[in-house]
PDB file of N, CA and C in Angstrom:
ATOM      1  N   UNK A   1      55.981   2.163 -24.566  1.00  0.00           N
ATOM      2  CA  UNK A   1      55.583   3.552 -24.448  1.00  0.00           C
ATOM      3  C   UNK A   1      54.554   3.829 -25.536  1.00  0.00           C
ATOM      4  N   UNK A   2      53.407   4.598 -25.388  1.00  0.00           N
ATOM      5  CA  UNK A   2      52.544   4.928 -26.226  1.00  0.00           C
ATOM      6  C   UNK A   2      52.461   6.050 -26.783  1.00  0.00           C
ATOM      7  N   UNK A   3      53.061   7.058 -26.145  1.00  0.00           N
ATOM      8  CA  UNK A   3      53.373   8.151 -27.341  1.00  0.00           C
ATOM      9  C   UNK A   3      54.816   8.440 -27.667  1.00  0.00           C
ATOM     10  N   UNK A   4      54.603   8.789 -28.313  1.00  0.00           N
ATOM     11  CA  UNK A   4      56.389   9.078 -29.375  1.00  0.00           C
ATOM     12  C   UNK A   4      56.192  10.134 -30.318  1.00  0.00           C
ATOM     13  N   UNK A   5      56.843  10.816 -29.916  1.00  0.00           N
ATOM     14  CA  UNK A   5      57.632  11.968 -30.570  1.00  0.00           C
ATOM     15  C   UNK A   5      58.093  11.754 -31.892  1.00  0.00           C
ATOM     16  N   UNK A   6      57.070  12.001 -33.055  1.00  0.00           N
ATOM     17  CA  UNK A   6      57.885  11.430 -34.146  1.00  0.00           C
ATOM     18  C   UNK A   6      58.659  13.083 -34.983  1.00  0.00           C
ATOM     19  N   UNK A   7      58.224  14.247 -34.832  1.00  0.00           N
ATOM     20  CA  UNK A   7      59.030  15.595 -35.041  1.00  0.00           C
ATOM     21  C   UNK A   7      59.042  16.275 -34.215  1.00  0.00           C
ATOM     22  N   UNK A   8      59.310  17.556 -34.492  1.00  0.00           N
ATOM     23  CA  UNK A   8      59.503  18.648 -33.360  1.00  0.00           C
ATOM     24  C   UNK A   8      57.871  19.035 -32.424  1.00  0.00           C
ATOM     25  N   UNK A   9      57.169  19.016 -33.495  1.00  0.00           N
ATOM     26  CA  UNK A   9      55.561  19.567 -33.014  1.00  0.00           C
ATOM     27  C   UNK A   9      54.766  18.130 -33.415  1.00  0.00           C
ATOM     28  N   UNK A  10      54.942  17.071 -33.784  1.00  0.00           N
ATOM     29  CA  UNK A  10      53.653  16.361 -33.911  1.00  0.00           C
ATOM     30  C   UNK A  10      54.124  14.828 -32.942  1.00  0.00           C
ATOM     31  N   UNK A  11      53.156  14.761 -32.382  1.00  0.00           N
ATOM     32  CA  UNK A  11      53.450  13.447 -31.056  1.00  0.00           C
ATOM     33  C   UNK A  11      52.194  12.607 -31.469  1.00  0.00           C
ATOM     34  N   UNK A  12      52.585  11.117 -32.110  1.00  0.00           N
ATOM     35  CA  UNK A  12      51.660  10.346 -32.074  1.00  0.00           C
ATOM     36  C   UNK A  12      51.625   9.410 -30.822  1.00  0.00           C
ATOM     37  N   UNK A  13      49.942   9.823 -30.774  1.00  0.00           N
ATOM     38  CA  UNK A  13      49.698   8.539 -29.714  1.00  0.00           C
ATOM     39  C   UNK A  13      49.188   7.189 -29.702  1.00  0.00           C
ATOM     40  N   UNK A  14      49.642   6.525 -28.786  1.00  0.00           N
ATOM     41  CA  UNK A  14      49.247   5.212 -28.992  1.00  0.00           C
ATOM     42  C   UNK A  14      48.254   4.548 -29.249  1.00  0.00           C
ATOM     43  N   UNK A  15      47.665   3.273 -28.632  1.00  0.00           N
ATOM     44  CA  UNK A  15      46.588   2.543 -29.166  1.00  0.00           C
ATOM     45  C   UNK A  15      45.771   2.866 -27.715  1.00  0.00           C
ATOM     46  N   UNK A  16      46.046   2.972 -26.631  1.00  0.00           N
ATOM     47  CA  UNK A  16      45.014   3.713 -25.158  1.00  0.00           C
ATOM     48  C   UNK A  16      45.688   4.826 -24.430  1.00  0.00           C
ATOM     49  N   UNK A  17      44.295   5.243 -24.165  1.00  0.00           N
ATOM     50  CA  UNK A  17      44.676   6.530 -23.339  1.00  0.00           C
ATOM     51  C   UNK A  17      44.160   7.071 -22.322  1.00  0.00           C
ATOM     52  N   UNK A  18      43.870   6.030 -21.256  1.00  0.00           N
ATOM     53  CA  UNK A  18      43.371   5.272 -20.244  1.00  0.00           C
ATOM     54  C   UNK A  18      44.353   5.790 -18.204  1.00  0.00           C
ATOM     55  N   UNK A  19      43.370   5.238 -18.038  1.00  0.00           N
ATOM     56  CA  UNK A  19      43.906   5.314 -16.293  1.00  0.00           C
ATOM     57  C   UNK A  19      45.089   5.194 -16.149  1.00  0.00           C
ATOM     58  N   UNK A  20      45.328   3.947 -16.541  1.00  0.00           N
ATOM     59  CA  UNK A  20      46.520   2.733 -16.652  1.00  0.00           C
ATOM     60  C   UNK A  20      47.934   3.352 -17.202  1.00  0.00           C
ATOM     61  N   UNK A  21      47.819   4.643 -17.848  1.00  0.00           N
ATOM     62  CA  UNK A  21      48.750   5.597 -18.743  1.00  0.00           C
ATOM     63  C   UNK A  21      48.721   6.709 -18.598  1.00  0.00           C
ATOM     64  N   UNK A  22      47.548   7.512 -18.039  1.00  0.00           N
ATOM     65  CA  UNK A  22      47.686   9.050 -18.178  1.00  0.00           C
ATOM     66  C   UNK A  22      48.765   9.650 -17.258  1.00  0.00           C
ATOM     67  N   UNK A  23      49.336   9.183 -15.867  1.00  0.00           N
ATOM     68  CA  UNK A  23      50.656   9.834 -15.435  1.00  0.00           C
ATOM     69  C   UNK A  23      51.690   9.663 -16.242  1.00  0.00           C
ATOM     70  N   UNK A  24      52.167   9.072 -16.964  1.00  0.00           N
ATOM     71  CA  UNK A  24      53.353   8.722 -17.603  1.00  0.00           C
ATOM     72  C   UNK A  24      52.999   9.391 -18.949  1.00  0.00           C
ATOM     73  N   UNK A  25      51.761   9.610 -19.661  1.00  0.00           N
ATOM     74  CA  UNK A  25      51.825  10.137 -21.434  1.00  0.00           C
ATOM     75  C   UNK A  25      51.931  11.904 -20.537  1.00  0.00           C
ATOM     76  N   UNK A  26      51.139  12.055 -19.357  1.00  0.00           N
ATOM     77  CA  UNK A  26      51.117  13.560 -19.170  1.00  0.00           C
ATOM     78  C   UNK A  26      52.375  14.341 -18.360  1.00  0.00           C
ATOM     79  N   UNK A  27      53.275  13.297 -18.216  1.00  0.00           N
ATOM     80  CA  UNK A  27      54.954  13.522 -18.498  1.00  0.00           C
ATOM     81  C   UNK A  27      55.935  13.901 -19.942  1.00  0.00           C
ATOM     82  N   UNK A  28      55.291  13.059 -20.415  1.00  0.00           N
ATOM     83  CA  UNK A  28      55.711  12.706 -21.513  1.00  0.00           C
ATOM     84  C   UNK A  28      55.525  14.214 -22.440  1.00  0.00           C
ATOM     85  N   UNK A  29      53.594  14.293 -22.661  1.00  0.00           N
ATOM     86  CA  UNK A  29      52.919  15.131 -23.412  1.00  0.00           C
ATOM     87  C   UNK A  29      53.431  16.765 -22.580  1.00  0.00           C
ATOM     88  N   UNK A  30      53.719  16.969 -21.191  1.00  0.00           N
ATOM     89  CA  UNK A  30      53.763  18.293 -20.907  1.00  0.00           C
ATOM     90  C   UNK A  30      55.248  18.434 -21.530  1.00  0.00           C
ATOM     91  N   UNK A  31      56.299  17.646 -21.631  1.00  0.00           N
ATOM     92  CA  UNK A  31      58.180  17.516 -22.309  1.00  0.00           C
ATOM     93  C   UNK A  31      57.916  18.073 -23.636  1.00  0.00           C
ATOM     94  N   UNK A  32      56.895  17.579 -24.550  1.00  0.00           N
ATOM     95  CA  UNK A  32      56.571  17.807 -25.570  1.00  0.00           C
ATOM     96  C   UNK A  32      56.093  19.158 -26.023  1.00  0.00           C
ATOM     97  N   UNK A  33      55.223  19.504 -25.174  1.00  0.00           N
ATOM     98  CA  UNK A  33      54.551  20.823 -25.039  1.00  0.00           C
ATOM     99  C   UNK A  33      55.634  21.935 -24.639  1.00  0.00           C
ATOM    100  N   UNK A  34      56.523  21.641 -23.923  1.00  0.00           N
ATOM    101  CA  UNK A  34      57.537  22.929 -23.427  1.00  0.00           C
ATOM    102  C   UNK A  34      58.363  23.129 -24.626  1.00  0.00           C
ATOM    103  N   UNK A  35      58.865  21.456 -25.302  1.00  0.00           N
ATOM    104  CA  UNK A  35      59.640  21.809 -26.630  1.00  0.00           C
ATOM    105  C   UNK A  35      59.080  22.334 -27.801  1.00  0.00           C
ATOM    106  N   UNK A  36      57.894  22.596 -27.919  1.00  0.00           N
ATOM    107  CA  UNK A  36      57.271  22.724 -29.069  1.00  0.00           C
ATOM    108  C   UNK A  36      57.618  24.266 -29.645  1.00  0.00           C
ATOM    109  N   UNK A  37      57.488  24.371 -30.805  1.00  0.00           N
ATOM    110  CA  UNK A  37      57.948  25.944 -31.310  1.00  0.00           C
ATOM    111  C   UNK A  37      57.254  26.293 -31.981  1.00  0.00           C
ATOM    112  N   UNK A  38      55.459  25.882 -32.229  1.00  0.00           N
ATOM    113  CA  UNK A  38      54.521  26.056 -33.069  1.00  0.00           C
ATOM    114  C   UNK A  38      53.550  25.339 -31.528  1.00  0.00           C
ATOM    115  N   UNK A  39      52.258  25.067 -32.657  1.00  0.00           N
ATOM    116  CA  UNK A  39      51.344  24.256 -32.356  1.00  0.00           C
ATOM    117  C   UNK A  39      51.926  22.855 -32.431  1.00  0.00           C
ATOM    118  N   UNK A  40      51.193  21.863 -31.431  1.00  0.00           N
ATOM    119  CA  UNK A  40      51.426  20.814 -31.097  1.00  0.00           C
ATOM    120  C   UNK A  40      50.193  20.356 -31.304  1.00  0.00           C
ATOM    121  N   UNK A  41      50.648  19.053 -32.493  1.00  0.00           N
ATOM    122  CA  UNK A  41      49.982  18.185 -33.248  1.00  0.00           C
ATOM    123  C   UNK A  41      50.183  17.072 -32.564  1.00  0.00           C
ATOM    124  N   UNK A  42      48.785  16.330 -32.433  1.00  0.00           N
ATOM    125  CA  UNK A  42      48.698  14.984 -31.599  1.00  0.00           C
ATOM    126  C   UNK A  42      47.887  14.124 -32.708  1.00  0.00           C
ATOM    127  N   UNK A  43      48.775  12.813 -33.397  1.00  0.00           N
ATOM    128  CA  UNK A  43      48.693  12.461 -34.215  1.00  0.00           C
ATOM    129  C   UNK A  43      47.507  10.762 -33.532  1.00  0.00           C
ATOM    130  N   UNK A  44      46.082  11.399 -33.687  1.00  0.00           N
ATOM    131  CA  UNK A  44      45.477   9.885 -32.786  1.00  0.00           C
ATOM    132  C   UNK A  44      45.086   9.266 -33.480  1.00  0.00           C
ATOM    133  N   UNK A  45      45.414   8.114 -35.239  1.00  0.00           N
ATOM    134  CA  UNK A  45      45.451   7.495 -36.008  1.00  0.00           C
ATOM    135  C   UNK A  45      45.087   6.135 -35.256  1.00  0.00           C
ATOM    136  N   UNK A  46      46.148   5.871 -34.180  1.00  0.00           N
ATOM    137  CA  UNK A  46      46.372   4.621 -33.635  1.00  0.00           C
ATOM    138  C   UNK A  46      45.444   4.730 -31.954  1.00  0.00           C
ATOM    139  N   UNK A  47      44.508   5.183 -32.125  1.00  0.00           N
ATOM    140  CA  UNK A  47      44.167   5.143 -30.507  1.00  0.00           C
ATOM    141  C   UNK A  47      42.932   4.301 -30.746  1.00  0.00           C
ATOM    142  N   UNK A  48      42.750   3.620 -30.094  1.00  0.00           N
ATOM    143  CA  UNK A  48      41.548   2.764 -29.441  1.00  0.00           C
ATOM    144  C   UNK A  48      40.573   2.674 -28.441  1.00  0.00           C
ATOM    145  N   UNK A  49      40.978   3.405 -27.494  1.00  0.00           N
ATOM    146  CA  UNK A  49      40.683   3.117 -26.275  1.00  0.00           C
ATOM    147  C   UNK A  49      40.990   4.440 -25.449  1.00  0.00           C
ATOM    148  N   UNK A  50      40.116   5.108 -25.466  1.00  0.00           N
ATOM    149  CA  UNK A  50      40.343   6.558 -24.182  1.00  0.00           C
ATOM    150  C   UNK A  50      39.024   6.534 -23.213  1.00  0.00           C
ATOM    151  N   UNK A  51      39.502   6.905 -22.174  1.00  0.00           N
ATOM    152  CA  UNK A  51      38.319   7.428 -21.034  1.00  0.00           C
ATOM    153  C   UNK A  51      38.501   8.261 -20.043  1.00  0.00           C
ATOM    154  N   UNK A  52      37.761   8.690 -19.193  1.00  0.00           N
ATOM    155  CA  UNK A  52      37.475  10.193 -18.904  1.00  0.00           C
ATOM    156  C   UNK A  52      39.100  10.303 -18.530  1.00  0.00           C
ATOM    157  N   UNK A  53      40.013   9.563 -17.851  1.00  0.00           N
ATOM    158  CA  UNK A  53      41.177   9.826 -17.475  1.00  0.00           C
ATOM    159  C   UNK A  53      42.008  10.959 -18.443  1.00  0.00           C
ATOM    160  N   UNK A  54      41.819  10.106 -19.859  1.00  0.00           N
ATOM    161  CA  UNK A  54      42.367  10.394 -20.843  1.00  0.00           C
ATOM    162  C   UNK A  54      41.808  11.163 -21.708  1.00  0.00           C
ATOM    163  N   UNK A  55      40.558  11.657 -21.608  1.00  0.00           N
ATOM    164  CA  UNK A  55      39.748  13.040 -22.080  1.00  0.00           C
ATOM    165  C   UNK A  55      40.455  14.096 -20.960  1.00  0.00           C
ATOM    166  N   UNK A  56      40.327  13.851 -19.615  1.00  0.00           N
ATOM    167  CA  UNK A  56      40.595  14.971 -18.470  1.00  0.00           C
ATOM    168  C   UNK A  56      42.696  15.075 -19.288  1.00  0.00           C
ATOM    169  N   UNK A  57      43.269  14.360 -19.503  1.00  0.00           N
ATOM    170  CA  UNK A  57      44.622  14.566 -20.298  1.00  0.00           C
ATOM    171  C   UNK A  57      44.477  15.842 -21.231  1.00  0.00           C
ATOM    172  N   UNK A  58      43.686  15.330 -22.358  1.00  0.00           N
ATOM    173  CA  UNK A  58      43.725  16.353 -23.518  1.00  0.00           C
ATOM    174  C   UNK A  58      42.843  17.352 -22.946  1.00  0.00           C
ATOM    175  N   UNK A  59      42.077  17.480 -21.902  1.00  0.00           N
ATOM    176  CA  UNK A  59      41.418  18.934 -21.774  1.00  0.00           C
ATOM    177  C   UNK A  59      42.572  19.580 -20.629  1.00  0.00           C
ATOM    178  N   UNK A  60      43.337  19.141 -20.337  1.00  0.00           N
ATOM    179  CA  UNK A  60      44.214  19.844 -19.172  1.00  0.00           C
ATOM    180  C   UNK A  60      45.775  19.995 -20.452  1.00  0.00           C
ATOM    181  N   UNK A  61      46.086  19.588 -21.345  1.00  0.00           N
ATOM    182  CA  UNK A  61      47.003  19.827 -22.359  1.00  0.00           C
ATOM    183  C   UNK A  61      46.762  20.780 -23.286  1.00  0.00           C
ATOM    184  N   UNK A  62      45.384  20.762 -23.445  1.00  0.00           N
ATOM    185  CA  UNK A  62      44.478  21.820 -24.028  1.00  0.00           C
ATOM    186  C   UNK A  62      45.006  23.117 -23.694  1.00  0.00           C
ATOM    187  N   UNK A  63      44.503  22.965 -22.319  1.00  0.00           N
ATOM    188  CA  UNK A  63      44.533  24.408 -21.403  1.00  0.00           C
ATOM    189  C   UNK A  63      45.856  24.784 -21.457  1.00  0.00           C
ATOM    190  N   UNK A  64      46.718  24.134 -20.938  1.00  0.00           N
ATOM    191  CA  UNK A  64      48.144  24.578 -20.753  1.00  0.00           C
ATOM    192  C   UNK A  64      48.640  25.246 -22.151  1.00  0.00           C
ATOM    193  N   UNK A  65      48.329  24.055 -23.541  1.00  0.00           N
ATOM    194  CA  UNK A  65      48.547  24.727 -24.743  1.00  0.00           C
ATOM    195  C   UNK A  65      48.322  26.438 -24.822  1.00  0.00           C
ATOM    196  N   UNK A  66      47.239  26.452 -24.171  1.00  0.00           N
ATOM    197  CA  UNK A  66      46.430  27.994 -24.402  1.00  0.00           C
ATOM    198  C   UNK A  66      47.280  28.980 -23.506  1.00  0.00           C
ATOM    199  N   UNK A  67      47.496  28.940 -22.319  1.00  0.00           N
ATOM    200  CA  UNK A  67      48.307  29.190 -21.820  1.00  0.00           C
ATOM    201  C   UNK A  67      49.263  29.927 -22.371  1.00  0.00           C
ATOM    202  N   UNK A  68      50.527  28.862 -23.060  1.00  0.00           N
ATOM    203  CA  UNK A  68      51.909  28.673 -23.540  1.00  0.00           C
ATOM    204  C   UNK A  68      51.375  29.891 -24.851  1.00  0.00           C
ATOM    205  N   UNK A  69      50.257  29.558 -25.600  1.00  0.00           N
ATOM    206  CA  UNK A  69      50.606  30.274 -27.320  1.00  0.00           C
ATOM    207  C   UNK A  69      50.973  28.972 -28.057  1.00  0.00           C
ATOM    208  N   UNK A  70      51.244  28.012 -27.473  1.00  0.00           N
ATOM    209  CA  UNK A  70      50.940  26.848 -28.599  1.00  0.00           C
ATOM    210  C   UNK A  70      49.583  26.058 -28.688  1.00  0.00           C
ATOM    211  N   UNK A  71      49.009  25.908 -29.659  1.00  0.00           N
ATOM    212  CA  UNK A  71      47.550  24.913 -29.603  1.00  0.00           C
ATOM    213  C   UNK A  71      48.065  23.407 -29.531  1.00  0.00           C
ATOM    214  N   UNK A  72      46.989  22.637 -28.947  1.00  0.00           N
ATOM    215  CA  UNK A  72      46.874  21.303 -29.113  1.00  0.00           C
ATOM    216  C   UNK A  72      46.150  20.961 -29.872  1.00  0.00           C
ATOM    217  N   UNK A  73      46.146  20.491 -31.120  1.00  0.00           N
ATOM    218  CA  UNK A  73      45.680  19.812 -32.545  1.00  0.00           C
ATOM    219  C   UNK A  73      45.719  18.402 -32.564  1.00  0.00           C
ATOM    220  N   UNK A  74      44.200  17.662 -32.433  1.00  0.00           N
ATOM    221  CA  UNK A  74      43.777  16.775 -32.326  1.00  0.00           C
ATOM    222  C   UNK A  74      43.880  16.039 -34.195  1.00  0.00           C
ATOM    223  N   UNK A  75      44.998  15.501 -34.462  1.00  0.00           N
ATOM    224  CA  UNK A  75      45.132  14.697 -35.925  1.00  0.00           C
ATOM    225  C   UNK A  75      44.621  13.975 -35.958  1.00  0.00           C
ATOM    226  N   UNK A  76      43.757  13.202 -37.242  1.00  0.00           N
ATOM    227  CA  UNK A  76      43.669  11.532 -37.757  1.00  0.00           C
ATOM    228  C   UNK A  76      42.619  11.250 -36.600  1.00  0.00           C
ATOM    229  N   UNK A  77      41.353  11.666 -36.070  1.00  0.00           N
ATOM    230  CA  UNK A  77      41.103  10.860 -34.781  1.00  0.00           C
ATOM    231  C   UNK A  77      39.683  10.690 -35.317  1.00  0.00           C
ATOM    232  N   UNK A  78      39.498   9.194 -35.282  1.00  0.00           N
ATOM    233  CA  UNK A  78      38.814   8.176 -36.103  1.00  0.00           C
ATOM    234  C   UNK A  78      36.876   8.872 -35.464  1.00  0.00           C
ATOM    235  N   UNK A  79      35.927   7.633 -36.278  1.00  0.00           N
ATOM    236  CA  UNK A  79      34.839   8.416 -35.995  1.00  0.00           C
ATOM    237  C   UNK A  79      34.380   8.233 -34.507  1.00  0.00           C
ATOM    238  N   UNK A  80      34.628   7.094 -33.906  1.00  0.00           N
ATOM    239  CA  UNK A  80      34.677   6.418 -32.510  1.00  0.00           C
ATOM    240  C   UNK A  80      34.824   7.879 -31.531  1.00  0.00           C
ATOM    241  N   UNK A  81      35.990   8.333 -31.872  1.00  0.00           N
ATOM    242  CA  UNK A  81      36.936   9.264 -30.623  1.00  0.00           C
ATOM    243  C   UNK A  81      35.902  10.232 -31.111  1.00  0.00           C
ATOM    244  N   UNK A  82      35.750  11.211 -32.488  1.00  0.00           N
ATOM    245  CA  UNK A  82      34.991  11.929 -32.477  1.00  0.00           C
ATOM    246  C   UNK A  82      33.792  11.841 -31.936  1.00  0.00           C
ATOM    247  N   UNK A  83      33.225  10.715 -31.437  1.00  0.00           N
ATOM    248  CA  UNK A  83      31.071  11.022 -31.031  1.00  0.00           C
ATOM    249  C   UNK A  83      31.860  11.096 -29.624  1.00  0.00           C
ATOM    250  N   UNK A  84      32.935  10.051 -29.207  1.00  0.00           N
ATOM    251  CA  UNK A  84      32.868  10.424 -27.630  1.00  0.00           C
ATOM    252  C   UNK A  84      33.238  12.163 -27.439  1.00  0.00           C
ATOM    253  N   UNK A  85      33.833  12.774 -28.537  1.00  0.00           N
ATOM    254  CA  UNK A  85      34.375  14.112 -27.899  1.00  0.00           C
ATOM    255  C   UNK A  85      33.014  14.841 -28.756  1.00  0.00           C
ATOM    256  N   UNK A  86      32.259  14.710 -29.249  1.00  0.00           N
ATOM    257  CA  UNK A  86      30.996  15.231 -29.190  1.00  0.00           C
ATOM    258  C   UNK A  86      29.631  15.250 -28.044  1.00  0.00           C
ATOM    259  N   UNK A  87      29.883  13.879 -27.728  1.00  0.00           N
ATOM    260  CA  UNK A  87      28.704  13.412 -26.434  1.00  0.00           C
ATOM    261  C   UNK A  87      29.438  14.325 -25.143  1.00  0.00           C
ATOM    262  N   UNK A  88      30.972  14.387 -25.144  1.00  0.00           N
ATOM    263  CA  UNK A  88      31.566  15.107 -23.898  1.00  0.00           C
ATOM    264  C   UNK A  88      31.337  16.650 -24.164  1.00  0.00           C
ATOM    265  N   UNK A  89      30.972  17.329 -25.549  1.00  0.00           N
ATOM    266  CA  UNK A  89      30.890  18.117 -25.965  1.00  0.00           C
ATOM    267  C   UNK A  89      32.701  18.624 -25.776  1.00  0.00           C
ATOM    268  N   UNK A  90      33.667  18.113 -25.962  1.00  0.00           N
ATOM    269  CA  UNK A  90      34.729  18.460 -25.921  1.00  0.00           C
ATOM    270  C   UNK A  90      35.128  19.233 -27.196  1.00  0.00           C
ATOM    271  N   UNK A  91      34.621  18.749 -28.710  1.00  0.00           N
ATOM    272  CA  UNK A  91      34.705  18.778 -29.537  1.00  0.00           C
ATOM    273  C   UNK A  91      34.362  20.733 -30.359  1.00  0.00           C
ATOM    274  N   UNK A  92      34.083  20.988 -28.903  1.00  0.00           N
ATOM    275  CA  UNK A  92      33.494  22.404 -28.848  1.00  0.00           C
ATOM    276  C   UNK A  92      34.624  23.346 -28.699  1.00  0.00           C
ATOM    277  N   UNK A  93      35.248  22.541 -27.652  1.00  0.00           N
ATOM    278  CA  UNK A  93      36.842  23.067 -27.107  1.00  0.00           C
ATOM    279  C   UNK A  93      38.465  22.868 -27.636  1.00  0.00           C
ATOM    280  N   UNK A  94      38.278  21.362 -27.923  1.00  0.00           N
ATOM    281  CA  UNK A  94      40.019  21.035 -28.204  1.00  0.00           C
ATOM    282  C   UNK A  94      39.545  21.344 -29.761  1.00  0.00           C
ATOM    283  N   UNK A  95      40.717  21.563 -30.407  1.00  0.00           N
ATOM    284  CA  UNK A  95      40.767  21.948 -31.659  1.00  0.00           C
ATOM    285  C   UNK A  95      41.227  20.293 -32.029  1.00  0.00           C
ATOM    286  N   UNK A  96      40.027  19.949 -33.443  1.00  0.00           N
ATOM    287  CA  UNK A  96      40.633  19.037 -34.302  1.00  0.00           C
ATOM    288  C   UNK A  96      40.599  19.557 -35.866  1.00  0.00           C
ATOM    289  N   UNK A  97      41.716  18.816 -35.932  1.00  0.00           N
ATOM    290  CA  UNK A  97      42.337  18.629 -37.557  1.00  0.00           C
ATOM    291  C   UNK A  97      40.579  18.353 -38.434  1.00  0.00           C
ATOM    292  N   UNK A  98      40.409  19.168 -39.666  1.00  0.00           N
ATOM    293  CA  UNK A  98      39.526  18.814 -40.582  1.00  0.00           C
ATOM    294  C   UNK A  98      39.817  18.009 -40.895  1.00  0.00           C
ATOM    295  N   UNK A  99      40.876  17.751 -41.487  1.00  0.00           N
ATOM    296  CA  UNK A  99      41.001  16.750 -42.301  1.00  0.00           C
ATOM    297  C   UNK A  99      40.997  14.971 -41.940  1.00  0.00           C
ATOM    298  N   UNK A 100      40.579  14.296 -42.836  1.00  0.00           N
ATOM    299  CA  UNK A 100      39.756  13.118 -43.032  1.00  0.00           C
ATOM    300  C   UNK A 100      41.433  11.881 -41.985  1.00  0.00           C
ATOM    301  N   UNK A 101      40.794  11.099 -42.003  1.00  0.00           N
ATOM    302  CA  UNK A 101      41.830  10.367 -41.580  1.00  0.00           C
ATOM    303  C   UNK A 101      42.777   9.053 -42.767  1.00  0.00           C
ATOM    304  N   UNK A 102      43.397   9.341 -42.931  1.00  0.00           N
ATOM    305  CA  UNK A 102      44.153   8.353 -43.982  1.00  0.00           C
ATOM    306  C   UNK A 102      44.497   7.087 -44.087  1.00  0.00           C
ATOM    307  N   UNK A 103      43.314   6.053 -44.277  1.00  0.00           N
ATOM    308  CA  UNK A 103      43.306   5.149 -44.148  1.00  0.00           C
ATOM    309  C   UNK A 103      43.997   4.122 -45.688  1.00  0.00           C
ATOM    310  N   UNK A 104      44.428   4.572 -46.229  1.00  0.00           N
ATOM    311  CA  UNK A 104      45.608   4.292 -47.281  1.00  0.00           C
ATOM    312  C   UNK A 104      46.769   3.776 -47.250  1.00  0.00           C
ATOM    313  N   UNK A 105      47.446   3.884 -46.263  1.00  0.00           N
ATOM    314  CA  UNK A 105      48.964   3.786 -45.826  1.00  0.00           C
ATOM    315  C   UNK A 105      49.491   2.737 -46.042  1.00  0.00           C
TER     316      UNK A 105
END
């Protein structure tokens, strides 16, 4: 499984986020989203590999977030993920975390 629930509001995701996965994380991610009692933090430290499947994920988790009164907060998401969610101009829409990614650990 590629995402996991590591608290109440923050769900890290895996290493892809691809064709091959988006029915099963957008099971997963909407379970997450109903439990949430804040904003919902998506921790993408460990992702590698997303495409439009998995952009059309976070812009439809997005929405629903908006919806609900909880946000979807894009964590840790390396410089790679950022130009693709700039070139998609997504980066306009989903909310990401300022802060730097923590490559220390």
């Amino acid at each position: 499984m590629t995402l996991e629930q590591a608290a109440s509001d923050l769900v890290k995701i895996g290493s892809h986020l691809d064709v091959r996965n988006v029915g099963e994380m957008r099971s997963l991610l909407t379970a997450a989203q109903e439990s949430a009692t804040g904003d919902l933090v998506l921790d993408m430290s460990a992702l590698q590999v997303i495409d439009a499947a998995g952009l059309g994920l976070l812009t439809a988790a997005h929405v629903r977030g908006e919806r609900t009164g909880h946000r979807l907060v894009l964590r840790n998401c390396s410089k790679e993920l950022r130009r693709v969610l700039a070139v998609t101009r997504l980066n306009r829409v989903l909310h990401l975390e300022r802060r730097t990614l923590d490559l220390s650990a």
